[in-house]
N, C-alpha and C. Protein backbone atom coordinates (compact mmCIF):
# COMPACT_ATOMS: atom_id res chain seq x y z
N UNK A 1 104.50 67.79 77.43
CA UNK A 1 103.38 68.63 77.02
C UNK A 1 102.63 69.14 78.25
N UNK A 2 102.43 67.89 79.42
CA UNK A 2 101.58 68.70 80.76
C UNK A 2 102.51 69.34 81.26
N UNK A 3 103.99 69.14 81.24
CA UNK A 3 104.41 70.55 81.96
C UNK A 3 104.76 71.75 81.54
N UNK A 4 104.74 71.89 80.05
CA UNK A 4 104.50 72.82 79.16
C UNK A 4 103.39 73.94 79.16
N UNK A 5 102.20 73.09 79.33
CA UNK A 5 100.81 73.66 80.06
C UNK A 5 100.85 74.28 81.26
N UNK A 6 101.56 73.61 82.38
CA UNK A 6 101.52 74.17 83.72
C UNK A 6 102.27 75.29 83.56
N UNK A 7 103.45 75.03 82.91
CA UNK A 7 104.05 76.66 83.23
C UNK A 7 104.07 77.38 82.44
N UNK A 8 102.50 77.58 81.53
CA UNK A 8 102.47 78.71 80.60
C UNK A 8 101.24 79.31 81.40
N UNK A 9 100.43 78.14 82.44
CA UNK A 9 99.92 78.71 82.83
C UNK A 9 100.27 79.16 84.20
N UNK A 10 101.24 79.02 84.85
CA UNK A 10 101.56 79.87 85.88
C UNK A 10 102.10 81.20 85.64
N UNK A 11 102.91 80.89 84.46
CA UNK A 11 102.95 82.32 84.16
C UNK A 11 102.39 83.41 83.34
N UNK A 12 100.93 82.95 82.91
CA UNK A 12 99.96 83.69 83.27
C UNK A 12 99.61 84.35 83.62
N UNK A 13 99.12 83.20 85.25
CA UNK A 13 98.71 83.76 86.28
C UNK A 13 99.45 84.75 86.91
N UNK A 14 101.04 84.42 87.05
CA UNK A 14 101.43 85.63 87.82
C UNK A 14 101.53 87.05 86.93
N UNK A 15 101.13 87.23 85.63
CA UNK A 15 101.10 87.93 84.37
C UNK A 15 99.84 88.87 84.95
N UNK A 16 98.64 87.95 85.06
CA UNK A 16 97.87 88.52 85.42
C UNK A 16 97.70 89.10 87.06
N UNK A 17 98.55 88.79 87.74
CA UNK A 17 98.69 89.55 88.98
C UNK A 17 99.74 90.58 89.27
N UNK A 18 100.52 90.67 88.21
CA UNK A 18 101.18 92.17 88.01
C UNK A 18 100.07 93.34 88.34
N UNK A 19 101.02 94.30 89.28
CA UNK A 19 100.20 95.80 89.00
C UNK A 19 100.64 96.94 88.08
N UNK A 20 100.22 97.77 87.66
CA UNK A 20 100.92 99.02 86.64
C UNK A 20 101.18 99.50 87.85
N UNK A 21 102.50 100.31 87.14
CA UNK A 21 103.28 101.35 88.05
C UNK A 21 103.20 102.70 87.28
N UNK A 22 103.47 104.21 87.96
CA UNK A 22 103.51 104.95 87.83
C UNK A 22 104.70 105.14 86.45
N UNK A 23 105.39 104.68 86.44
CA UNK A 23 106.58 104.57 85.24
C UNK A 23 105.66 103.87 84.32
N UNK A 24 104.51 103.17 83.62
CA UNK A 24 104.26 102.43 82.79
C UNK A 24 103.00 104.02 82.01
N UNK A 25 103.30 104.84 82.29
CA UNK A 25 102.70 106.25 82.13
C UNK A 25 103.59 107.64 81.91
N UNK A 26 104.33 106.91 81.52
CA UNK A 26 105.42 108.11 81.63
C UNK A 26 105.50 109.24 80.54
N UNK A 27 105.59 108.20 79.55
CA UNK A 27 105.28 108.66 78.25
C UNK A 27 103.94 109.23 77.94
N UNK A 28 102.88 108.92 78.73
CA UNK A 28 101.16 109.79 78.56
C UNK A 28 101.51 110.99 78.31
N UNK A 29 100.67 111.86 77.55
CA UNK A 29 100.44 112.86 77.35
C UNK A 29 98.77 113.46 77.75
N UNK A 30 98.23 114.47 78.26
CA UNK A 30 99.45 115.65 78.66
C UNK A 30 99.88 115.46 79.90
N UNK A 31 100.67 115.45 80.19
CA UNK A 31 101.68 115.30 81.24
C UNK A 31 100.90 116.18 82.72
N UNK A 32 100.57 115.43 83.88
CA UNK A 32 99.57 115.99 84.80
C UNK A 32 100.87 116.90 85.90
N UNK A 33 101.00 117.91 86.21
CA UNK A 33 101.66 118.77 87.34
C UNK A 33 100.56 119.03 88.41
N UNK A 34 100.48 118.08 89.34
CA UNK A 34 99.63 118.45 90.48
C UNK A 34 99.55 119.43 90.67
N UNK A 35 100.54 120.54 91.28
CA UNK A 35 100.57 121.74 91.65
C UNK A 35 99.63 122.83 90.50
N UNK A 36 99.94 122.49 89.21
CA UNK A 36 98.86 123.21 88.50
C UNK A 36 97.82 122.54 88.64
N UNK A 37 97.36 121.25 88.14
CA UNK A 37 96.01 120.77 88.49
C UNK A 37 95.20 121.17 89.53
N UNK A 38 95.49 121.08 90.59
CA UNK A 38 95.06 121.18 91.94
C UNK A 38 95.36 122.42 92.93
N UNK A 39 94.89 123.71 91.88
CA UNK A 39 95.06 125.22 92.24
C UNK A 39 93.95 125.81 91.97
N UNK A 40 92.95 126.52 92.87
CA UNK A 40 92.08 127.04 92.24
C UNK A 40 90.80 126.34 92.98
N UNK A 41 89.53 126.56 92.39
CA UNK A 41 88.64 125.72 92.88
C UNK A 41 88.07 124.43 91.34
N UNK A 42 88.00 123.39 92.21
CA UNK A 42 87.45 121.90 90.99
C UNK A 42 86.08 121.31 91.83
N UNK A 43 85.63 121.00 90.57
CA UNK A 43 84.12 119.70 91.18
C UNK A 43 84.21 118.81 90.96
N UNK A 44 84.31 117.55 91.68
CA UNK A 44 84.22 116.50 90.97
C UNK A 44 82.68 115.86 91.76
N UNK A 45 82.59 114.48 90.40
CA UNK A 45 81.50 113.70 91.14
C UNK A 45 81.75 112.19 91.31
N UNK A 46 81.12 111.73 91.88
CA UNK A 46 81.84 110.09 91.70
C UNK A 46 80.56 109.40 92.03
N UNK A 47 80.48 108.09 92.64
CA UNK A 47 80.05 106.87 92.94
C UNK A 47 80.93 106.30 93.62
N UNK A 48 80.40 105.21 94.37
CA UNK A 48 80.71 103.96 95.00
C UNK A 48 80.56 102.92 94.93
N UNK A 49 81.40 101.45 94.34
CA UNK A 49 80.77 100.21 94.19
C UNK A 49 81.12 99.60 94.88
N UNK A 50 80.41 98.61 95.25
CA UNK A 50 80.64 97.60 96.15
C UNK A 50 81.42 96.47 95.23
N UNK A 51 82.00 95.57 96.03
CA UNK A 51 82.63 94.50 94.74
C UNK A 51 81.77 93.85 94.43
N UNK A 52 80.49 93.87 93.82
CA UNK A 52 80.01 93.28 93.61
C UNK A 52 79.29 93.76 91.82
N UNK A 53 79.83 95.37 92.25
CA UNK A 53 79.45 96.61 91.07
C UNK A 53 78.70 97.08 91.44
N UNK A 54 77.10 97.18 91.90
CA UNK A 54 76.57 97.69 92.21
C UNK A 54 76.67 99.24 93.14
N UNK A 55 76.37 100.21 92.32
CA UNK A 55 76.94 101.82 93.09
C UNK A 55 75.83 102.04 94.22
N UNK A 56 76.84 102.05 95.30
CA UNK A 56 75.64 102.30 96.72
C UNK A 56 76.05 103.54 97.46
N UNK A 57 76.62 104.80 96.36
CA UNK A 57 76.43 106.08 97.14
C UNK A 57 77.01 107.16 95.85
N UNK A 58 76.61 107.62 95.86
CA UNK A 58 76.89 108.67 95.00
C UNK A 58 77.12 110.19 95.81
N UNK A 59 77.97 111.09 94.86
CA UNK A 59 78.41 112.19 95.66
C UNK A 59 78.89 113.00 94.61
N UNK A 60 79.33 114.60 95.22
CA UNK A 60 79.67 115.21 94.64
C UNK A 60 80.79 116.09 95.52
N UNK A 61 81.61 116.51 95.19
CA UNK A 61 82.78 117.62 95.87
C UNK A 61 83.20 118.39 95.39
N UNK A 62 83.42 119.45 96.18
CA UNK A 62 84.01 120.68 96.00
C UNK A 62 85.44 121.18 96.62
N UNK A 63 86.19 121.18 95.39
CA UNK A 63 87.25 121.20 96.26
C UNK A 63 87.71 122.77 96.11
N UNK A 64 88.55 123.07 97.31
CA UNK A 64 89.64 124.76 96.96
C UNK A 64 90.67 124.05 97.11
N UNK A 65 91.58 124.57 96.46
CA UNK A 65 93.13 124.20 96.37
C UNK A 65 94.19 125.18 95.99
N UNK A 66 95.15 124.83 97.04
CA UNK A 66 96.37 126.17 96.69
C UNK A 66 97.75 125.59 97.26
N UNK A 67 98.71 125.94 96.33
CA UNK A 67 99.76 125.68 96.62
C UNK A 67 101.02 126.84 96.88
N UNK A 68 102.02 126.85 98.33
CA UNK A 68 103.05 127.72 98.60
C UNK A 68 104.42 127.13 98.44
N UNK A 69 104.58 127.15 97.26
CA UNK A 69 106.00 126.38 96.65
C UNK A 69 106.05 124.55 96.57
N UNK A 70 106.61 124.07 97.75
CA UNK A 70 106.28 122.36 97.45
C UNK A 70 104.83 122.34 98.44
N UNK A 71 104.57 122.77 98.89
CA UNK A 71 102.99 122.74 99.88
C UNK A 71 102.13 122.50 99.36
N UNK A 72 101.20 121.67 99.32
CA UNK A 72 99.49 122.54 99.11
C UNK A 72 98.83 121.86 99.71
N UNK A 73 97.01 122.06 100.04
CA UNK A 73 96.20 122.12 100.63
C UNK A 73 95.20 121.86 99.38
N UNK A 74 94.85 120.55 99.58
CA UNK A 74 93.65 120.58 98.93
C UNK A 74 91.65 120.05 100.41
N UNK A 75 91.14 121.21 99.95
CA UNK A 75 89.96 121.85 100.81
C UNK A 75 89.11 120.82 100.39
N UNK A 76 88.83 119.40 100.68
CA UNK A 76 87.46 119.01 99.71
C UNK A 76 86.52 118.77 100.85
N UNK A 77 84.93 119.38 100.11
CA UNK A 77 83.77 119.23 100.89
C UNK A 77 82.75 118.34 99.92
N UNK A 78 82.55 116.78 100.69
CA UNK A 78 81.72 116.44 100.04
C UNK A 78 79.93 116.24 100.14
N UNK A 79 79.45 115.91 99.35
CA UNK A 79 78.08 115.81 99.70
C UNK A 79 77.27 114.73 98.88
N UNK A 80 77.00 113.94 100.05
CA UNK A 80 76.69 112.29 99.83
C UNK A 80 74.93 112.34 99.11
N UNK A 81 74.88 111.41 98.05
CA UNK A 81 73.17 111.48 98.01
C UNK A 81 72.00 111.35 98.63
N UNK A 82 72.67 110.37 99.94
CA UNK A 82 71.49 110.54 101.03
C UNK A 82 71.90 111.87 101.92
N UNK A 83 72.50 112.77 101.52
CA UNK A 83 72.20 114.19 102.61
C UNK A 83 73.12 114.10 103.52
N UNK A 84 74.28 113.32 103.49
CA UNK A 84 75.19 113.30 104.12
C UNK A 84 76.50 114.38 104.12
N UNK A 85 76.86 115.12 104.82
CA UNK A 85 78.13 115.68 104.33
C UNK A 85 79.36 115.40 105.05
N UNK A 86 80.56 115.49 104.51
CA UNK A 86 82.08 115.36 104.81
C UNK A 86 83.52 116.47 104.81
N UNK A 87 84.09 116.11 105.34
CA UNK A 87 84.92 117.58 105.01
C UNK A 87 86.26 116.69 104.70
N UNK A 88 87.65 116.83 104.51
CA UNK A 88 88.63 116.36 103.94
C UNK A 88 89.67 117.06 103.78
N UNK A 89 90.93 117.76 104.52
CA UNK A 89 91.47 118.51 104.33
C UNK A 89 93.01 117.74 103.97
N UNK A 90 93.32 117.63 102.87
CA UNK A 90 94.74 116.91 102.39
C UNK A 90 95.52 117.78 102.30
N UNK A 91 96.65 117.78 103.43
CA UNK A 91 98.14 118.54 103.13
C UNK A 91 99.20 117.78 102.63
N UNK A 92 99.37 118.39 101.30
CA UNK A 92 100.43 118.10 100.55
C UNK A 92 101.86 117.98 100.77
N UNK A 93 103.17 117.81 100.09
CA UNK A 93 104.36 117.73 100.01
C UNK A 93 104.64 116.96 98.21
N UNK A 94 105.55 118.45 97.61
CA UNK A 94 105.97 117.51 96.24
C UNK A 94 107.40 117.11 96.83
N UNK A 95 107.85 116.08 96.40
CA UNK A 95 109.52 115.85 96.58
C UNK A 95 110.00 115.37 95.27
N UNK A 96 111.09 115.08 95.80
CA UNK A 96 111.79 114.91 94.37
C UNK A 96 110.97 113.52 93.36
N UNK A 97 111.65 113.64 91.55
CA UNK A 97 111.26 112.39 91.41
C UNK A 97 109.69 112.13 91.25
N UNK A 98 108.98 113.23 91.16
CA UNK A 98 107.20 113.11 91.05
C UNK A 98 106.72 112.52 92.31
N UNK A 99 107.55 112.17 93.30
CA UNK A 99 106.80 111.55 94.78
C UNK A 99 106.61 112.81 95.23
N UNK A 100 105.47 112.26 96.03
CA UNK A 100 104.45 112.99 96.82
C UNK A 100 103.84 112.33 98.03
N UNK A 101 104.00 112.92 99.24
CA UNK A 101 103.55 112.93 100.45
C UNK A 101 102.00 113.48 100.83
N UNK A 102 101.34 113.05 101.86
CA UNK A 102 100.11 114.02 101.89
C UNK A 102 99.41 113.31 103.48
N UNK A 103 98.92 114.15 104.12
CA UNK A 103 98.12 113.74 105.41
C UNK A 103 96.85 114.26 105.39
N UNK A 104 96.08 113.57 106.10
CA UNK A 104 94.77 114.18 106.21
C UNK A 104 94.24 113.72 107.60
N UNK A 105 93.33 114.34 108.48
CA UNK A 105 92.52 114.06 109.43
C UNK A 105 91.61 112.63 109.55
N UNK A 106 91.41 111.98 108.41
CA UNK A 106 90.84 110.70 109.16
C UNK A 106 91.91 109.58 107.84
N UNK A 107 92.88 110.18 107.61
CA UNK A 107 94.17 109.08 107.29
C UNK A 107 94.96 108.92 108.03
N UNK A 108 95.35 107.50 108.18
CA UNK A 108 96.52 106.92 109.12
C UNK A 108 97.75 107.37 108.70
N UNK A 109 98.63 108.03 109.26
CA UNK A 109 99.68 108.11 108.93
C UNK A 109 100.24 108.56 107.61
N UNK A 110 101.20 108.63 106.89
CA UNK A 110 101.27 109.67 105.50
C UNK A 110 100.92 108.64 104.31
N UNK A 111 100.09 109.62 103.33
CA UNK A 111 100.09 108.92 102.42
C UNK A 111 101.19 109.03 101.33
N UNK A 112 101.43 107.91 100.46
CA UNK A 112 102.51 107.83 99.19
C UNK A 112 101.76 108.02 98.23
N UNK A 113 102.79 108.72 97.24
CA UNK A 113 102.18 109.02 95.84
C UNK A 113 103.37 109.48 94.93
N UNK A 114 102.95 108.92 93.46
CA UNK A 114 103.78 108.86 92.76
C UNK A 114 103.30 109.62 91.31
N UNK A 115 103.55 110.81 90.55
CA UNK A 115 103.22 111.52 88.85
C UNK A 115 104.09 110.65 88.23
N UNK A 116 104.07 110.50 86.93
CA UNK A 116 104.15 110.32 86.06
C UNK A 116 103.61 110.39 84.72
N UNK A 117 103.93 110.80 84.02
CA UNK A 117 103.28 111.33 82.62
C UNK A 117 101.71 111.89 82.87
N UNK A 118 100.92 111.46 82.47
CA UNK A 118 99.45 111.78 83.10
C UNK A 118 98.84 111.10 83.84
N UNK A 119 99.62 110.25 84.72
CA UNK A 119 98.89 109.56 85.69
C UNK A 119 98.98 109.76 87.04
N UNK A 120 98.46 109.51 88.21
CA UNK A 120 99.42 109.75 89.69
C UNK A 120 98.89 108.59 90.50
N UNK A 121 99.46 108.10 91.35
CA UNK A 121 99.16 106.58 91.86
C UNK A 121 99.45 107.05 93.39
N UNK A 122 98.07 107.08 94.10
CA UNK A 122 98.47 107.48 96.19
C UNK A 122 97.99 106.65 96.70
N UNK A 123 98.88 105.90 97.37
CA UNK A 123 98.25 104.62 98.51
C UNK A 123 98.06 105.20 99.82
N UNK A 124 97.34 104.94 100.34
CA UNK A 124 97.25 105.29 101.96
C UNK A 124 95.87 104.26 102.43
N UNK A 125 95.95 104.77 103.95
CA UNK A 125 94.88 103.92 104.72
C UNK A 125 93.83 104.83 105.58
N UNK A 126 92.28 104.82 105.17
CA UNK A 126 91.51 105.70 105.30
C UNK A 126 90.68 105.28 106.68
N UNK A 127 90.16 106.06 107.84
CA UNK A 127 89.18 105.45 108.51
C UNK A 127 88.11 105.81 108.44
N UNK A 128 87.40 104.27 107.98
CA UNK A 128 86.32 105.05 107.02
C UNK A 128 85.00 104.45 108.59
N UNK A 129 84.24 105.65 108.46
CA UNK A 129 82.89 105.28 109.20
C UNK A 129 81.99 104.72 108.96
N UNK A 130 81.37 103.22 109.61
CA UNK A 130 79.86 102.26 108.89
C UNK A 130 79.20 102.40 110.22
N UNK A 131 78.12 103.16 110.14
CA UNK A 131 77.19 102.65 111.05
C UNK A 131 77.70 103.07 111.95
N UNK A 132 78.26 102.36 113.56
CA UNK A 132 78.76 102.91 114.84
C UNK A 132 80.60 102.49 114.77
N UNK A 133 80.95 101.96 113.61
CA UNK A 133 82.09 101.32 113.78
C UNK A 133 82.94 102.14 112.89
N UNK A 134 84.24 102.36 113.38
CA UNK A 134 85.22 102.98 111.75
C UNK A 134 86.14 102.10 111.57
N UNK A 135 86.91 101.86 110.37
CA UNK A 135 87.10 100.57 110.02
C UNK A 135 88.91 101.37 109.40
N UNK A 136 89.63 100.91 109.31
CA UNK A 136 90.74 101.34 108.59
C UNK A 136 90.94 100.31 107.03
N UNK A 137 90.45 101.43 106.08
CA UNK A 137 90.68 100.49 104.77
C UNK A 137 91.96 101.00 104.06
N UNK A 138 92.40 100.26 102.88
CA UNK A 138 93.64 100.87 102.10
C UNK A 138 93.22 101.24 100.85
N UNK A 139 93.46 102.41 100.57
CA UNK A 139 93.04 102.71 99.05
C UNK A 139 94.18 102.82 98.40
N UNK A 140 93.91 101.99 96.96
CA UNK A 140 95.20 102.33 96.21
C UNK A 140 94.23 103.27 95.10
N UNK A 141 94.56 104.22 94.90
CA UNK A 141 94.19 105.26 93.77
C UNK A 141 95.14 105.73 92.75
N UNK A 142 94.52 105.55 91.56
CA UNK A 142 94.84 106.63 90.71
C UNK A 142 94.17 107.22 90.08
N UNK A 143 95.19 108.51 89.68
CA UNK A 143 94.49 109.61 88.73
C UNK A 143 94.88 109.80 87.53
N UNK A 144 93.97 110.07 86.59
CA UNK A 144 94.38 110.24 84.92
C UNK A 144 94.36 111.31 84.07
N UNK A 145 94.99 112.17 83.63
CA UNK A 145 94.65 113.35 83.91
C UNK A 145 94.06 113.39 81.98
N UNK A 146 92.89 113.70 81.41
CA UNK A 146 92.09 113.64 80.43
C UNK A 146 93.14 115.08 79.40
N UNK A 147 92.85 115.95 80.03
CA UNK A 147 92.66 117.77 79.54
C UNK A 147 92.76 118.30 80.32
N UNK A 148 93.04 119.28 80.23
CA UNK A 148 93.59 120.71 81.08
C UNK A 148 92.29 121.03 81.90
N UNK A 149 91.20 120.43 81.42
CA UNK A 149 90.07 120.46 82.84
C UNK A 149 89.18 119.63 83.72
N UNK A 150 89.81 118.26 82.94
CA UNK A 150 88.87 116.64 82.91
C UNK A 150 90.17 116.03 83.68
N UNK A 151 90.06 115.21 84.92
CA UNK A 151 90.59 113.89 85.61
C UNK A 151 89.84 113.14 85.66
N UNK A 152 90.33 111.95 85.51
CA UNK A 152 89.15 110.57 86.14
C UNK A 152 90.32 109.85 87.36
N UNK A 153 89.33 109.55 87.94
CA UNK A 153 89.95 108.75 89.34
C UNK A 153 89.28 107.50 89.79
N UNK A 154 90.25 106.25 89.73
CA UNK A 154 89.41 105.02 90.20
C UNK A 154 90.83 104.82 91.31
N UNK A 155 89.98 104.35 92.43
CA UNK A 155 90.57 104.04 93.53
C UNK A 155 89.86 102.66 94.23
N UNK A 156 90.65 101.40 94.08
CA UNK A 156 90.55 100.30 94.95
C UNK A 156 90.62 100.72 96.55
N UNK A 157 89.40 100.23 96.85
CA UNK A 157 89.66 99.79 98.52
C UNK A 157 89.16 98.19 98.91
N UNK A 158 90.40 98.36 99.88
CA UNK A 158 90.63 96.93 100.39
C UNK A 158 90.78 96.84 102.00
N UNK A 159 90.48 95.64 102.34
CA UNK A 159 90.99 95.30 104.00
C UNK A 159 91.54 93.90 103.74
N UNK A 160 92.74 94.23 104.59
CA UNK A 160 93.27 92.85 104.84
C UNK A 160 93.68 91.73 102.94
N UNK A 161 93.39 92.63 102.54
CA UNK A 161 94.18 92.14 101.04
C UNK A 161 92.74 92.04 100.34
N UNK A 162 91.61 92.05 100.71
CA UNK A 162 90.16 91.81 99.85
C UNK A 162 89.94 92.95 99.61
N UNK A 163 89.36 93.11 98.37
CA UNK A 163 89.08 94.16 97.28
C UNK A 163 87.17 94.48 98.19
N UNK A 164 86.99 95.75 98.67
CA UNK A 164 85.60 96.17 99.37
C UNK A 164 84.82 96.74 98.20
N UNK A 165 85.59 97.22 97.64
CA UNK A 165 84.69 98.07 96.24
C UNK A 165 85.91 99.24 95.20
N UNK A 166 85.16 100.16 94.70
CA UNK A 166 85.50 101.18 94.22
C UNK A 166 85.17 102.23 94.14
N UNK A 167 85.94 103.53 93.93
CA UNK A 167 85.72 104.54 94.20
C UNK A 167 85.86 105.42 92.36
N UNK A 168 84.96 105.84 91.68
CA UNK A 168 85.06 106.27 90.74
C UNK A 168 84.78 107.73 90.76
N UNK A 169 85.57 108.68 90.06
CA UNK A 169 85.40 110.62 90.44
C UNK A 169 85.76 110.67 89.01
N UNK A 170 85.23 111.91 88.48
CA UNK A 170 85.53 112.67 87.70
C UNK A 170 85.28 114.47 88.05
N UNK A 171 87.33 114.70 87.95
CA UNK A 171 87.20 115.89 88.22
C UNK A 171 86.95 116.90 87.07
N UNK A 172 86.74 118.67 87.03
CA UNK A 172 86.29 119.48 86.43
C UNK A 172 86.60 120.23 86.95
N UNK A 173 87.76 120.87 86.40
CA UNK A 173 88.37 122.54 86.77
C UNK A 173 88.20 123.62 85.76
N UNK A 174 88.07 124.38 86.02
CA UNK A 174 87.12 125.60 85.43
C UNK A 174 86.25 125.63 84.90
C-alpha cells in the first residue's frame, strides 16, 4: 500500500511538471497564420508580474508589421507607465512545419518558435535592463490567437531555471 502511494505520487508529480507543446493545439480553432496576424499596424497592452503576482509595470505598444514572402518585421514601440519608452525591432523567418525563427537587437542569439492551430510558443533569451545592470533572462511565450482581431500572450521569464514573473499582452488589430 506505501509503495502504491509513492508511485502514484511520483507520478503525479512528474504529471504535474509536464509542459504543453505546440502540437497539444493543433486542433484550436481559428487557426493563427502569423504572416496574416502580424501585417498591418496592432496595439497591444499588457502588465508585468513579479512571481509573487503583484503587476509592477504596465504598458502599452504599438506595433507596424509587414511581411516579404517568408520575412517579416515586426516594428514594436513601447510605452511603460512610468514614462518610459522602448523600441523592439523583431526580424522574422517562417520555415517549414509552423517553425519560426526571429532576432532582435537586445535578444541573444535566434529565437525558436513554433504555430500550431491557434497557438504559437517562442523561446528566446532577452537582455533585459534593472537599474545600471542588464541581466539575460529566458522567456518562454505563448500566443493564443482569440479572433481575427484579439491575441492574448502570457510569457514566463526565468533565470537560471527560477520563474522572475510574467508577462501578460493583449493584442488588437484593426
Amino acid at each position: 500500500m506505501k509503495r502504491t502511494l509513492v508511485t502514484i505520487a511520483i507520478a503525479l508529480g512528474l504529471a504535474a511538471c509536464a509542459s504543453p507543446s505546440p502540437a497539444d493545439y493543433a486542433a484550436e480553432k481559428p487557426e493563427l497564420d502569423l504572416q496574416r496576424y502580424f501585417n498591418g499596424d496592432i496595439t497591444a497592452h499588457g502588465i508585468f508580474t513579479d512571481r509573487s503576482g503583484k503587476v509592477v509595470r504596465r504598458f502599452t505598444v504599438l506595433m507596424k508589421c509587414q511581411w516579404t514572402g517568408d520575412d517579416g518585421v515586426l516594428d514594436e514601440a513601447f510605452n511603460y507607465s512610468d514614462g518610459k519608452t522602448d523600441r523592439r525591432v523583431w526580424k522574422l523567418k517562417k520555415l517549414p512545419g509552423g517553425h519560426y525563427t526571429g532576432t532582435a537587437g537586445d535578444v541573444i542569439g535566434t529565437a525558436q518558435g513554433q504555430a500550431a492551430g491557434n497557438a504559437f510558443q517562442w523561446a528566446y533569451t532577452l537582455k533585459l535592463p534593472v537599474d545600471d545592470k542588464v541581466y539575460e533572462v529566458q522567456f518562454d511565450d505563448w500566443m493564443y490567437l482569440i479572433d481575427e482581431h484579439v491575441m492574448l500572450n502570457k510569457a514566463v521569464m526565468s533565470k537560471f531555471g527560477f520563474r522572475l514573473g510574467e508577462v501578460t499582452l493583449s493584442f488588437h488589430k484593426g
